[in-house]
PDB file of N, CA and C in Angstrom:
ATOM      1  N   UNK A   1     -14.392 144.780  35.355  1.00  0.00           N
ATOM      2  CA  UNK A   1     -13.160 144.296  35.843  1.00  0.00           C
ATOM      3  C   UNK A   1     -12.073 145.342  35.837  1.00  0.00           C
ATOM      4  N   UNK A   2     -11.951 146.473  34.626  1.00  0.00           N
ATOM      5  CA  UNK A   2     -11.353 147.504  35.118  1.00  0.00           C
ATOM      6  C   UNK A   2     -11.222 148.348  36.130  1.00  0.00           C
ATOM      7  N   UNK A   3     -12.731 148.259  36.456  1.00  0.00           N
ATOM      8  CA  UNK A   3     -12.851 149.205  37.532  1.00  0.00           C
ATOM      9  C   UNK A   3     -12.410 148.377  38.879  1.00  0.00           C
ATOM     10  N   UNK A   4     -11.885 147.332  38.650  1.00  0.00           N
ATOM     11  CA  UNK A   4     -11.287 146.233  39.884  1.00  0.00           C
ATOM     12  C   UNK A   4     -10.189 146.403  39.638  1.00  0.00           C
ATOM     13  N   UNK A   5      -9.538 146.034  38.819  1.00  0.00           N
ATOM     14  CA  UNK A   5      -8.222 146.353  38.691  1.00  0.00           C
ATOM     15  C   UNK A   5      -7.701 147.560  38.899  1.00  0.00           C
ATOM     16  N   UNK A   6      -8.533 148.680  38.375  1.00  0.00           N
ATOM     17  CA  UNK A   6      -8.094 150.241  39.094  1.00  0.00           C
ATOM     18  C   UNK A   6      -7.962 150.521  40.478  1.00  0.00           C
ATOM     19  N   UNK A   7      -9.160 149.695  41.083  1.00  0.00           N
ATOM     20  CA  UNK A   7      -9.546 150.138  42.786  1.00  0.00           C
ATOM     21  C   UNK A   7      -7.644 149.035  43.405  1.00  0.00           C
ATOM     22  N   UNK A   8      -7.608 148.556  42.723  1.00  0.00           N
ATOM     23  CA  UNK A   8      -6.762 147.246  43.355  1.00  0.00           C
ATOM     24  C   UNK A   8      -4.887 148.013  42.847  1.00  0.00           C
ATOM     25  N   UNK A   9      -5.085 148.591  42.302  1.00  0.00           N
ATOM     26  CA  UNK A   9      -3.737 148.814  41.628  1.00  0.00           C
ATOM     27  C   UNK A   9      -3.856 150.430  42.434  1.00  0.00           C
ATOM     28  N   UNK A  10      -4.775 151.083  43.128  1.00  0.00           N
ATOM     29  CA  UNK A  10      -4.795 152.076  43.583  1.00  0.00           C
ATOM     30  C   UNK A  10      -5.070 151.895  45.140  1.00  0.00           C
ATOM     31  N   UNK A  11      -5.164 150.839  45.544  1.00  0.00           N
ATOM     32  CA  UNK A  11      -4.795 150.379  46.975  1.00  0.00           C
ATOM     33  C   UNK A  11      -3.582 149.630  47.083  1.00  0.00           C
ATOM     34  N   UNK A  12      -3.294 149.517  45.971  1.00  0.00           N
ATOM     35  CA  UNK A  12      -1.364 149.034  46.340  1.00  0.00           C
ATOM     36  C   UNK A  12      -0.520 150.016  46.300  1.00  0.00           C
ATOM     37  N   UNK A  13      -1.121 151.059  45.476  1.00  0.00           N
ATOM     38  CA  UNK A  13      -0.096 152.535  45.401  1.00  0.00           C
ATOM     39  C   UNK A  13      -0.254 153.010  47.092  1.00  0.00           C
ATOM     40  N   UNK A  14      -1.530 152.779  47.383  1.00  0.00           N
ATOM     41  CA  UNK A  14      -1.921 153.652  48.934  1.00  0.00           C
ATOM     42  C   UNK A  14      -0.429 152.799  49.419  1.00  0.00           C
ATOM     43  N   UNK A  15      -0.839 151.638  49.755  1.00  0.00           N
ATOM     44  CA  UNK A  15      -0.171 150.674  50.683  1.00  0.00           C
ATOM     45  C   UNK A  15       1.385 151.279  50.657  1.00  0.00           C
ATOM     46  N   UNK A  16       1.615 151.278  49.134  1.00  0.00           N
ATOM     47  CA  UNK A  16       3.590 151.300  49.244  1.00  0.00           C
ATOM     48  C   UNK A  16       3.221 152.720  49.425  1.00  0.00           C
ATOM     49  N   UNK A  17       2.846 154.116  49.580  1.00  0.00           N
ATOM     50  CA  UNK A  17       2.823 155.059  50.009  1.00  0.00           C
ATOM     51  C   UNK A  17       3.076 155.366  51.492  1.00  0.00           C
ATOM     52  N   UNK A  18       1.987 154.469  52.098  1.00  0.00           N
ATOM     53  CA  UNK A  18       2.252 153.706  53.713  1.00  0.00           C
ATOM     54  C   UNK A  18       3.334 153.301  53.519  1.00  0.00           C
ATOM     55  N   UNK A  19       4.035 152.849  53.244  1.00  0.00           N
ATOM     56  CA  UNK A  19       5.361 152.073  53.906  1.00  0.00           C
ATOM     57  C   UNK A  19       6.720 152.891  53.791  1.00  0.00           C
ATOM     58  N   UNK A  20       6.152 153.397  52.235  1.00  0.00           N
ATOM     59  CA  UNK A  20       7.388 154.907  52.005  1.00  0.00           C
ATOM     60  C   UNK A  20       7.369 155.638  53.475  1.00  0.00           C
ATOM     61  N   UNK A  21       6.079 156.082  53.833  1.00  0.00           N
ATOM     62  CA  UNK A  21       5.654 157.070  55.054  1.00  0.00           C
ATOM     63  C   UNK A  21       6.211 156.601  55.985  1.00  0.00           C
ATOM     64  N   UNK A  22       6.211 155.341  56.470  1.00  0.00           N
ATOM     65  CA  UNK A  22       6.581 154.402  57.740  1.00  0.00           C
ATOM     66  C   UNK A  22       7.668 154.701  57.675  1.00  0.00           C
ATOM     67  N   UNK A  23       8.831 154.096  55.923  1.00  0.00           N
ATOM     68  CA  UNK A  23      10.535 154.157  56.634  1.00  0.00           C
ATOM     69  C   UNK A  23      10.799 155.379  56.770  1.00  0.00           C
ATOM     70  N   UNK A  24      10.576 156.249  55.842  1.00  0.00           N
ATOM     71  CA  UNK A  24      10.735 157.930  56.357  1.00  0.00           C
ATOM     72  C   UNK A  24      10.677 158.655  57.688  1.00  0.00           C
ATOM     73  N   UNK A  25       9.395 157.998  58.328  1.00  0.00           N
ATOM     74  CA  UNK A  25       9.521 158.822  59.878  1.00  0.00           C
ATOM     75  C   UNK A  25      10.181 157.406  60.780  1.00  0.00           C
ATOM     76  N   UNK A  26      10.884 156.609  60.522  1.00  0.00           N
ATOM     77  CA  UNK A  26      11.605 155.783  60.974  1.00  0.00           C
ATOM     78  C   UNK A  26      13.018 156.478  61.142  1.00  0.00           C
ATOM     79  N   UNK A  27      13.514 156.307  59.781  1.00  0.00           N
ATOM     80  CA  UNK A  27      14.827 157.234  59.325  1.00  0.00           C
ATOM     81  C   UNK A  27      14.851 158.260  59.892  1.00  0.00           C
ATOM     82  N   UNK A  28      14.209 159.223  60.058  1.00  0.00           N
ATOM     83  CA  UNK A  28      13.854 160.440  60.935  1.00  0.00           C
ATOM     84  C   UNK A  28      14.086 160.285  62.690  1.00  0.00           C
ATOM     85  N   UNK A  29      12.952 159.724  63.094  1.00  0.00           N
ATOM     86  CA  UNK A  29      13.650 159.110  64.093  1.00  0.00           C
ATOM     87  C   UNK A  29      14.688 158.803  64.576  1.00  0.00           C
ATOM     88  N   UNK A  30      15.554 157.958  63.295  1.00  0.00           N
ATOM     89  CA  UNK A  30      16.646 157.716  63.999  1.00  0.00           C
ATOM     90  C   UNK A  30      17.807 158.541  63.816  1.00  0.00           C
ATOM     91  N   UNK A  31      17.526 159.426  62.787  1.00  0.00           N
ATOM     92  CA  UNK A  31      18.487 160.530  62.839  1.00  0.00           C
ATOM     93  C   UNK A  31      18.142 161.630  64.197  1.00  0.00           C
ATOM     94  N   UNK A  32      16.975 161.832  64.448  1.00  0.00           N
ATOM     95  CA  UNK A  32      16.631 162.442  65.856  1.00  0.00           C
ATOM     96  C   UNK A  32      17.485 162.600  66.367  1.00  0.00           C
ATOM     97  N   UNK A  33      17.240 160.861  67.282  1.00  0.00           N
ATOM     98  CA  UNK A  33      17.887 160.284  68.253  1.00  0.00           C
ATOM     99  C   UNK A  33      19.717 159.936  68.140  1.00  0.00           C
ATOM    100  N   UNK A  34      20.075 159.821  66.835  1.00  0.00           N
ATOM    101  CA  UNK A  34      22.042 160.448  67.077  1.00  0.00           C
ATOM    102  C   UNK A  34      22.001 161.741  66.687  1.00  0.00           C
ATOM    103  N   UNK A  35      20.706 162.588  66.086  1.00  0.00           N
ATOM    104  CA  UNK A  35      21.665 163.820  66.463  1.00  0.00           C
ATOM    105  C   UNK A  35      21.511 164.424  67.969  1.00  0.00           C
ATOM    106  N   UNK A  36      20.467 163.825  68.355  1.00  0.00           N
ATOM    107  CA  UNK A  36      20.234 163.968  70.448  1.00  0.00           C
ATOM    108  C   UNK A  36      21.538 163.526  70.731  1.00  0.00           C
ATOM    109  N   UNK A  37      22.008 162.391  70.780  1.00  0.00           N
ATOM    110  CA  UNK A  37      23.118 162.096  70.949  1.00  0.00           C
ATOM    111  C   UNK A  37      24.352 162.692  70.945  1.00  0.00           C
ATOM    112  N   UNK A  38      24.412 163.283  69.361  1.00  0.00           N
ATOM    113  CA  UNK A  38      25.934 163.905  69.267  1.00  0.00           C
ATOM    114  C   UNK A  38      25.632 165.686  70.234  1.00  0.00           C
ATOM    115  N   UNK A  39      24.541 165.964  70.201  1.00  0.00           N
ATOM    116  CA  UNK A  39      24.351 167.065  71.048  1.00  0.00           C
ATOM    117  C   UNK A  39      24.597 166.694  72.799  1.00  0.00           C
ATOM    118  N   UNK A  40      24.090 166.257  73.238  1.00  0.00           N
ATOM    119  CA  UNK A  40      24.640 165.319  74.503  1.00  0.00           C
ATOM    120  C   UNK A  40      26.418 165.497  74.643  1.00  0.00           C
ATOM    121  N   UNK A  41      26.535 164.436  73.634  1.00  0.00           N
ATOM    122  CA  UNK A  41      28.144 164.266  73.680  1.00  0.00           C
ATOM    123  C   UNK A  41      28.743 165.607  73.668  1.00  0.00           C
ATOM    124  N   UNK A  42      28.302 166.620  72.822  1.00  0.00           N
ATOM    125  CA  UNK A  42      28.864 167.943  72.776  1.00  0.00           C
ATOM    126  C   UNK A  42      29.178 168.594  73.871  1.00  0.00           C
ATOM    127  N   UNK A  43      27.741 168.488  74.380  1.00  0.00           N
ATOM    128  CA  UNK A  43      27.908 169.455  75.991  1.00  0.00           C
ATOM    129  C   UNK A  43      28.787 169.094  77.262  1.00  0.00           C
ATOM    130  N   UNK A  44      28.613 167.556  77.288  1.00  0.00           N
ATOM    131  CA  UNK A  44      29.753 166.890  78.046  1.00  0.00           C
ATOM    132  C   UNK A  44      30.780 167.342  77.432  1.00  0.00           C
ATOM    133  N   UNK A  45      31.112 167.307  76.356  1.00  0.00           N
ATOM    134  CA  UNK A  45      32.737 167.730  75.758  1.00  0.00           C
ATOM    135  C   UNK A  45      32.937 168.982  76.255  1.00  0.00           C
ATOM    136  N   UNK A  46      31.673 170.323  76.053  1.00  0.00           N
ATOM    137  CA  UNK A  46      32.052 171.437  76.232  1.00  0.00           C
ATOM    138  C   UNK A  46      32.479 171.282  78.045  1.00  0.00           C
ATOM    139  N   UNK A  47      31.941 170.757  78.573  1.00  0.00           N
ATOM    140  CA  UNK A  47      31.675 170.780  80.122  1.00  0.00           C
ATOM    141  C   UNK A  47      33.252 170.315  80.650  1.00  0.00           C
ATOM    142  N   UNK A  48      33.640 169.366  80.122  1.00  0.00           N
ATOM    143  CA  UNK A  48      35.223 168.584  80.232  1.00  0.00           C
ATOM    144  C   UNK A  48      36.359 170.116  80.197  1.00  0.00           C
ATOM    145  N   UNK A  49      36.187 170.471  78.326  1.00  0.00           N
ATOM    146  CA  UNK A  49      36.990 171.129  77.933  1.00  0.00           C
ATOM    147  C   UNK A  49      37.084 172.864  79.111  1.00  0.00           C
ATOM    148  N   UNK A  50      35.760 173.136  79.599  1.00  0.00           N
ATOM    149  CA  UNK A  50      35.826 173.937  80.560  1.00  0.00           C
ATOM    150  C   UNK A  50      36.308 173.755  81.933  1.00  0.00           C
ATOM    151  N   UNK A  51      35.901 172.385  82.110  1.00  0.00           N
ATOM    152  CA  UNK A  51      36.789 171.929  83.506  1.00  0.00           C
ATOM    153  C   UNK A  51      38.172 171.908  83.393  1.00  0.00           C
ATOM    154  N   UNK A  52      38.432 171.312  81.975  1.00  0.00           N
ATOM    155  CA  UNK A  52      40.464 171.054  81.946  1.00  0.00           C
ATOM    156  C   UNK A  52      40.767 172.968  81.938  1.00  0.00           C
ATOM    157  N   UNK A  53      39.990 173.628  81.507  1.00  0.00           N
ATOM    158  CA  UNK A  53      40.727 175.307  81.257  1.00  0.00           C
ATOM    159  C   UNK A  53      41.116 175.765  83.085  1.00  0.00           C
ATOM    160  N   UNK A  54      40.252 175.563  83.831  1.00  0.00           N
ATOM    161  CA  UNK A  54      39.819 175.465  84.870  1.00  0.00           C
ATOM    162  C   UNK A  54      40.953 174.824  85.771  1.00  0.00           C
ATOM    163  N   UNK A  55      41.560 173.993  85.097  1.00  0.00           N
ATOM    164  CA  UNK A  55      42.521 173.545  86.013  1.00  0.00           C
ATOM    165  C   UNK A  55      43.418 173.830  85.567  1.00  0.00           C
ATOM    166  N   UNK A  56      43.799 174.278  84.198  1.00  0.00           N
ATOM    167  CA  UNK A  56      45.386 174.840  83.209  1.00  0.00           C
ATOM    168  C   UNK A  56      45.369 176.465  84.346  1.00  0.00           C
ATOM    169  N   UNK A  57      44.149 177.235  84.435  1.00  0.00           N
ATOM    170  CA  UNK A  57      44.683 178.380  85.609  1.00  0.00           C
ATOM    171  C   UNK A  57      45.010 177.988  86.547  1.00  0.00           C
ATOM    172  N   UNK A  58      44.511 177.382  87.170  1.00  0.00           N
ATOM    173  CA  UNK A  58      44.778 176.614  88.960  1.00  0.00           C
ATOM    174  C   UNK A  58      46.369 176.307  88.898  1.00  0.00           C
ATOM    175  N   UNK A  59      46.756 175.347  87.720  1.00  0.00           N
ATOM    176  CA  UNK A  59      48.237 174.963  87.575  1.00  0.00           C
ATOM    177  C   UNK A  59      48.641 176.284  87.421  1.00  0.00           C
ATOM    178  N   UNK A  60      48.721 177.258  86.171  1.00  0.00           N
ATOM    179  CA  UNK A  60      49.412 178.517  85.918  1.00  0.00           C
ATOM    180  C   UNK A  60      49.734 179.433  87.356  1.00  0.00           C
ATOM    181  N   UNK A  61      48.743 179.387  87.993  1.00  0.00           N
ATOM    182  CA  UNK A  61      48.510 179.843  89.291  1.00  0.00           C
ATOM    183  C   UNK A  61      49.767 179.682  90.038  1.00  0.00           C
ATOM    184  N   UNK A  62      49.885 178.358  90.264  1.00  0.00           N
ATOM    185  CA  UNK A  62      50.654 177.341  91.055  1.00  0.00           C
ATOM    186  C   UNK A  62      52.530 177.620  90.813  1.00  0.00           C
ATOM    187  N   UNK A  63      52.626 177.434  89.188  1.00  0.00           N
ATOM    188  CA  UNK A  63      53.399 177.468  88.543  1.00  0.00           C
ATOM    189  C   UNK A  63      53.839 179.179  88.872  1.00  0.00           C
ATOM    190  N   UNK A  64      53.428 180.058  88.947  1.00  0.00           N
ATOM    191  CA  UNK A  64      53.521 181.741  88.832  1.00  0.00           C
ATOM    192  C   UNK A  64      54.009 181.810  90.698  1.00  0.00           C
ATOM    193  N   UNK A  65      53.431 181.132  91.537  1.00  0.00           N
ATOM    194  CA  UNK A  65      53.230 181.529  92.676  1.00  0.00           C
ATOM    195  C   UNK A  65      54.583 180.853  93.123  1.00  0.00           C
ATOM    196  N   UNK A  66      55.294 179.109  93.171  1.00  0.00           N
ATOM    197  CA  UNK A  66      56.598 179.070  92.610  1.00  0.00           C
ATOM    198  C   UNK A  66      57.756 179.567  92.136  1.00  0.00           C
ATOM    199  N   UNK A  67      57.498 180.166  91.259  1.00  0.00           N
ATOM    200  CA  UNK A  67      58.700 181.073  90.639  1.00  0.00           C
ATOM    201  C   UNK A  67      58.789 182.386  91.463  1.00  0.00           C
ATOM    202  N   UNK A  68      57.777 182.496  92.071  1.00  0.00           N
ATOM    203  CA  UNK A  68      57.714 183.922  93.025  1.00  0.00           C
ATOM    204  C   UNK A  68      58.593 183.482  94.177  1.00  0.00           C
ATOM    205  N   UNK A  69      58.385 182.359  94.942  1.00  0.00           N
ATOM    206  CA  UNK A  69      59.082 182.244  95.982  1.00  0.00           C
ATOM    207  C   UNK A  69      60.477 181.226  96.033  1.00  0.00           C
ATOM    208  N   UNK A  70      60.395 180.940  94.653  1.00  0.00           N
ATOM    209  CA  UNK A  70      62.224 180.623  94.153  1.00  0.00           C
ATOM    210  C   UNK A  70      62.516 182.259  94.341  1.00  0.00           C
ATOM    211  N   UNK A  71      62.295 182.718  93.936  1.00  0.00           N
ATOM    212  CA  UNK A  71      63.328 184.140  93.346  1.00  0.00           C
ATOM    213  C   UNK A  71      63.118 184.858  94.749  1.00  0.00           C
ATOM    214  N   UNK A  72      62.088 185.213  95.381  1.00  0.00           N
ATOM    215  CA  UNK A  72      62.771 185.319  96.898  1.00  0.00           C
ATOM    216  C   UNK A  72      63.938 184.216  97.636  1.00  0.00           C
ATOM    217  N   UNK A  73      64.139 182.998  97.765  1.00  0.00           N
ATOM    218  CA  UNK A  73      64.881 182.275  98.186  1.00  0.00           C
ATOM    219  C   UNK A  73      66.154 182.275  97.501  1.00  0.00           C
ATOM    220  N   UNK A  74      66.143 182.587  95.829  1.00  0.00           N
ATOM    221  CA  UNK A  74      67.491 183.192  95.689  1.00  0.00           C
ATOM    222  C   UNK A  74      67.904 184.186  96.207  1.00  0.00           C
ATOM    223  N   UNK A  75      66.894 185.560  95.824  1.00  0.00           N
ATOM    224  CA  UNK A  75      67.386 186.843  97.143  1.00  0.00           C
ATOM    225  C   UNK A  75      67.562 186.326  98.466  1.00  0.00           C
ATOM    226  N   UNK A  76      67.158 185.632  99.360  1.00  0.00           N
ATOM    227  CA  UNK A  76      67.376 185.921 100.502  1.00  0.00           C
ATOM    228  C   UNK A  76      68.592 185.031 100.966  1.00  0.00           C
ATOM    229  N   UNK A  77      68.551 183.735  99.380  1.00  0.00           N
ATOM    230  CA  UNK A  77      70.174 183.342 100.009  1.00  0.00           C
ATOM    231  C   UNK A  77      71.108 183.987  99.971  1.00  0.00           C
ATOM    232  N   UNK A  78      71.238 184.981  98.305  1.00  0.00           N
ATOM    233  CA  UNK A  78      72.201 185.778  98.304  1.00  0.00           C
ATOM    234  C   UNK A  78      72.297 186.998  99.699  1.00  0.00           C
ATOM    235  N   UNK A  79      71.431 187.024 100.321  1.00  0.00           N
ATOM    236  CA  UNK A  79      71.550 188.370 100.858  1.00  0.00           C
ATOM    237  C   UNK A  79      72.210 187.610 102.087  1.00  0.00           C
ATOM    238  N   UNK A  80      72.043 186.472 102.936  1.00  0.00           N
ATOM    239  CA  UNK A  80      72.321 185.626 103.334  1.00  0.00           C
ATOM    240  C   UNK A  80      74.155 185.151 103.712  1.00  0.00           C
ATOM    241  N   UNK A  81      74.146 185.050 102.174  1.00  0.00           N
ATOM    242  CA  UNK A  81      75.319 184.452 101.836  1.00  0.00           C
ATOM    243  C   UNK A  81      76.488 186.132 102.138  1.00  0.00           C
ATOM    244  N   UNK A  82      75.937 187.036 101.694  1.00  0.00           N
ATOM    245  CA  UNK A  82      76.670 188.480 101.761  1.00  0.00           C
ATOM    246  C   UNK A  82      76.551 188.563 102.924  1.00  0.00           C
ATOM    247  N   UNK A  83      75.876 188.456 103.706  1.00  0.00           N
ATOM    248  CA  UNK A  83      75.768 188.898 104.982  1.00  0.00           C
ATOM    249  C   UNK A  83      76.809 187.864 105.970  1.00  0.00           C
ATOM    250  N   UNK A  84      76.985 186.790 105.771  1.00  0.00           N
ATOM    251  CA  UNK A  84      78.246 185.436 106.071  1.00  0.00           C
ATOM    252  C   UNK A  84      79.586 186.119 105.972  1.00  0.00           C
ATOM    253  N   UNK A  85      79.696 186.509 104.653  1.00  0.00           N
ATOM    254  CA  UNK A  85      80.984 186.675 104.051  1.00  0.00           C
ATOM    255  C   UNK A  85      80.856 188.371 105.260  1.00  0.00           C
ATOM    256  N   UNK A  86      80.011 188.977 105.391  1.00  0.00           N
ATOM    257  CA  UNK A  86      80.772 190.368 105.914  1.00  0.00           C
ATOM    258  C   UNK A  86      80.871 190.088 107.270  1.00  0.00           C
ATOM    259  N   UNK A  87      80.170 188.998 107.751  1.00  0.00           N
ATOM    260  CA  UNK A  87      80.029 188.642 109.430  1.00  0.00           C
ATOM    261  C   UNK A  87      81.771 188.106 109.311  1.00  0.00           C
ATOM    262  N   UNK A  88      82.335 187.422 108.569  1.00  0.00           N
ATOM    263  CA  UNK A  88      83.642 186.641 108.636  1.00  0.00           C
ATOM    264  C   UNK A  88      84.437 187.667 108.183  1.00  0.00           C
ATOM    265  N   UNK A  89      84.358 189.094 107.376  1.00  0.00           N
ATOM    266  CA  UNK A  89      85.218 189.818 107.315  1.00  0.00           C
ATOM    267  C   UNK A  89      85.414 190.754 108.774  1.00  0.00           C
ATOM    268  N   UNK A  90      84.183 190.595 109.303  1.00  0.00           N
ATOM    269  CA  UNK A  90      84.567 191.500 110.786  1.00  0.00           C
ATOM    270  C   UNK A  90      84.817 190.956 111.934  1.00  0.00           C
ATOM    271  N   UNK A  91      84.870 189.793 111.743  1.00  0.00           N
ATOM    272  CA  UNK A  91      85.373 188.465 113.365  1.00  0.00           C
ATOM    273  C   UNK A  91      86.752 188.460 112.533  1.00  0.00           C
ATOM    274  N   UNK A  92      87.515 188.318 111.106  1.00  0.00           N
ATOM    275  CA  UNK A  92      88.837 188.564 110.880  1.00  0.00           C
ATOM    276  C   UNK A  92      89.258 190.166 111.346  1.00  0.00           C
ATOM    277  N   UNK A  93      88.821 191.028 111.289  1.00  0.00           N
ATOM    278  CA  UNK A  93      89.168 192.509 111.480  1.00  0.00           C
ATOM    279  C   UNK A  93      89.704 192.710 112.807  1.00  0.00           C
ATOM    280  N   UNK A  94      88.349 191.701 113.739  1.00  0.00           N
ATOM    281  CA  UNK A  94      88.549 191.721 115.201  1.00  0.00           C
ATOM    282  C   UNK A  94      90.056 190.803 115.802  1.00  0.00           C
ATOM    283  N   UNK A  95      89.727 189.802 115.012  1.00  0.00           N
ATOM    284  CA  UNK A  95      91.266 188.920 115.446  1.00  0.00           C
ATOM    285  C   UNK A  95      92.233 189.804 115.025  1.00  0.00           C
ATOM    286  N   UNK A  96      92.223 190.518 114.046  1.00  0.00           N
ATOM    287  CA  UNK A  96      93.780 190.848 113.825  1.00  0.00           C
ATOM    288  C   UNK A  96      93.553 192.126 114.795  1.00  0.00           C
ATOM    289  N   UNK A  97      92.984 192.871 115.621  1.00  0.00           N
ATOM    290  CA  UNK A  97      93.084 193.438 116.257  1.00  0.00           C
ATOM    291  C   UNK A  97      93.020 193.220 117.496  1.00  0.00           C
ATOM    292  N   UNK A  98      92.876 192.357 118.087  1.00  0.00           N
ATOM    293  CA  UNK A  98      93.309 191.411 119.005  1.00  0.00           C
ATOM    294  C   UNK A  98      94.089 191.253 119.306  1.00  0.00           C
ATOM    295  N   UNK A  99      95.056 190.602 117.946  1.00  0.00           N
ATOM    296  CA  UNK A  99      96.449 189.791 117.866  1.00  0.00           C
ATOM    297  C   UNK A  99      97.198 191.642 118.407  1.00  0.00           C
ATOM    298  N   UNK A 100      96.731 192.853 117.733  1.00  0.00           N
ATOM    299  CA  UNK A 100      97.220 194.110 117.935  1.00  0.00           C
ATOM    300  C   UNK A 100      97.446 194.248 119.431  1.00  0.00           C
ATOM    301  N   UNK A 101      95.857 194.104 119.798  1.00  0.00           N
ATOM    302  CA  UNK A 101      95.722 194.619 121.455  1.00  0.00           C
ATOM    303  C   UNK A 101      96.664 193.548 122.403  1.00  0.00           C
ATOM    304  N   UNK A 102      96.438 192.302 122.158  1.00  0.00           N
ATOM    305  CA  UNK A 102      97.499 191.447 122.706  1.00  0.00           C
ATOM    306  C   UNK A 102      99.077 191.688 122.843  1.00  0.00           C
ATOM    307  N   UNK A 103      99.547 192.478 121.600  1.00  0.00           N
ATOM    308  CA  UNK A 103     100.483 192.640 121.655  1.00  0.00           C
ATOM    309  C   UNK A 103     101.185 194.281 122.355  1.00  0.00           C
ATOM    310  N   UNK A 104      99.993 194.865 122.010  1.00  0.00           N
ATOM    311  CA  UNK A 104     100.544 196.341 122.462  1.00  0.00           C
ATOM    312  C   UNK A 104     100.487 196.015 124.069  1.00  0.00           C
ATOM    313  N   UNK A 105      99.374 194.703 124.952  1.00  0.00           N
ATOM    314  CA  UNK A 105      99.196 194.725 126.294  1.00  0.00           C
ATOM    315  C   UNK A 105     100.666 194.161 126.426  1.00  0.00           C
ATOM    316  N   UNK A 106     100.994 192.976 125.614  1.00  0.00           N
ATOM    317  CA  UNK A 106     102.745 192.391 126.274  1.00  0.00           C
ATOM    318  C   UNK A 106     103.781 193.605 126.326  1.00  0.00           C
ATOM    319  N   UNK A 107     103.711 194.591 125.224  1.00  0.00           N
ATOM    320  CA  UNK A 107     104.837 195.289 125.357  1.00  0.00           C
ATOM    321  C   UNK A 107     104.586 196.254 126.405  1.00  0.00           C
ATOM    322  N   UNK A 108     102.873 196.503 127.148  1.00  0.00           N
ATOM    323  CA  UNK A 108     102.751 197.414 127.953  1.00  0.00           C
ATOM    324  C   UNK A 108     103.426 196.365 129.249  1.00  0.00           C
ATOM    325  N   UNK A 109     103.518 195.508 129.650  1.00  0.00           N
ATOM    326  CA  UNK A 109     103.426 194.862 130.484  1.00  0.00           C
ATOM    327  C   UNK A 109     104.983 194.246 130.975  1.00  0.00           C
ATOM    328  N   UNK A 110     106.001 194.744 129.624  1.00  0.00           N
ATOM    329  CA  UNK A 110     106.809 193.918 130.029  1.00  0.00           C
ATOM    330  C   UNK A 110     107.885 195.240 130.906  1.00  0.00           C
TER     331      UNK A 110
END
């Protein structure tokens, strides 16, 4: 009967050995499969975070190319605006020489 009780107490050790074995490559498994997961998620993240860089130049771009053609449109108003003011200093130059020639023609005339 010992030798029954040995064979029997040494097929229950097998058994819970089996089952240790079972949850182990279970647990395994399922650590696998989220760390597949968080690797997945990673690369999409990396893939995002390269697309948003991707568009921060495109904007910088945008933003640089803007300020380029403000600051011509300030030059060219100022140059603009100088060029007004000297067009109106020489249509005044001309009137008052006008008002001159007008007058030197009355006194030629009278």
């Amino acid at each position: 009967m010992a030798a029954g009780g040995a064979a029997d107490a040494q097929a229950r050790f097998g058994h819970s050995v089996k089952g240790l074995l079972t949850e182990k490559v279970t647990s395994c498994g399922t650590d696998v499969i989220a760390l597949t997961k968080q690797v997945l998620k990673g690369s999409r993240s990396a893939e995002l975070l390269g697309q948003a860089a991707r568009n921060m130049v495109m904007q910088e771009d945008a933003i640089l190319h803007s300020e380029d053609v403000s600051c011509v449109l300030v030059w060219s108003s100022s140059i603009s605006r100088d060029g007004r003011r000297e067009g109106q200093e020489a249509i005044q130059k001309n009137v008052e020489r006008s008002s001159n020639l007008q007058d030197q023609l009355s006194h030629l005339l009278k």
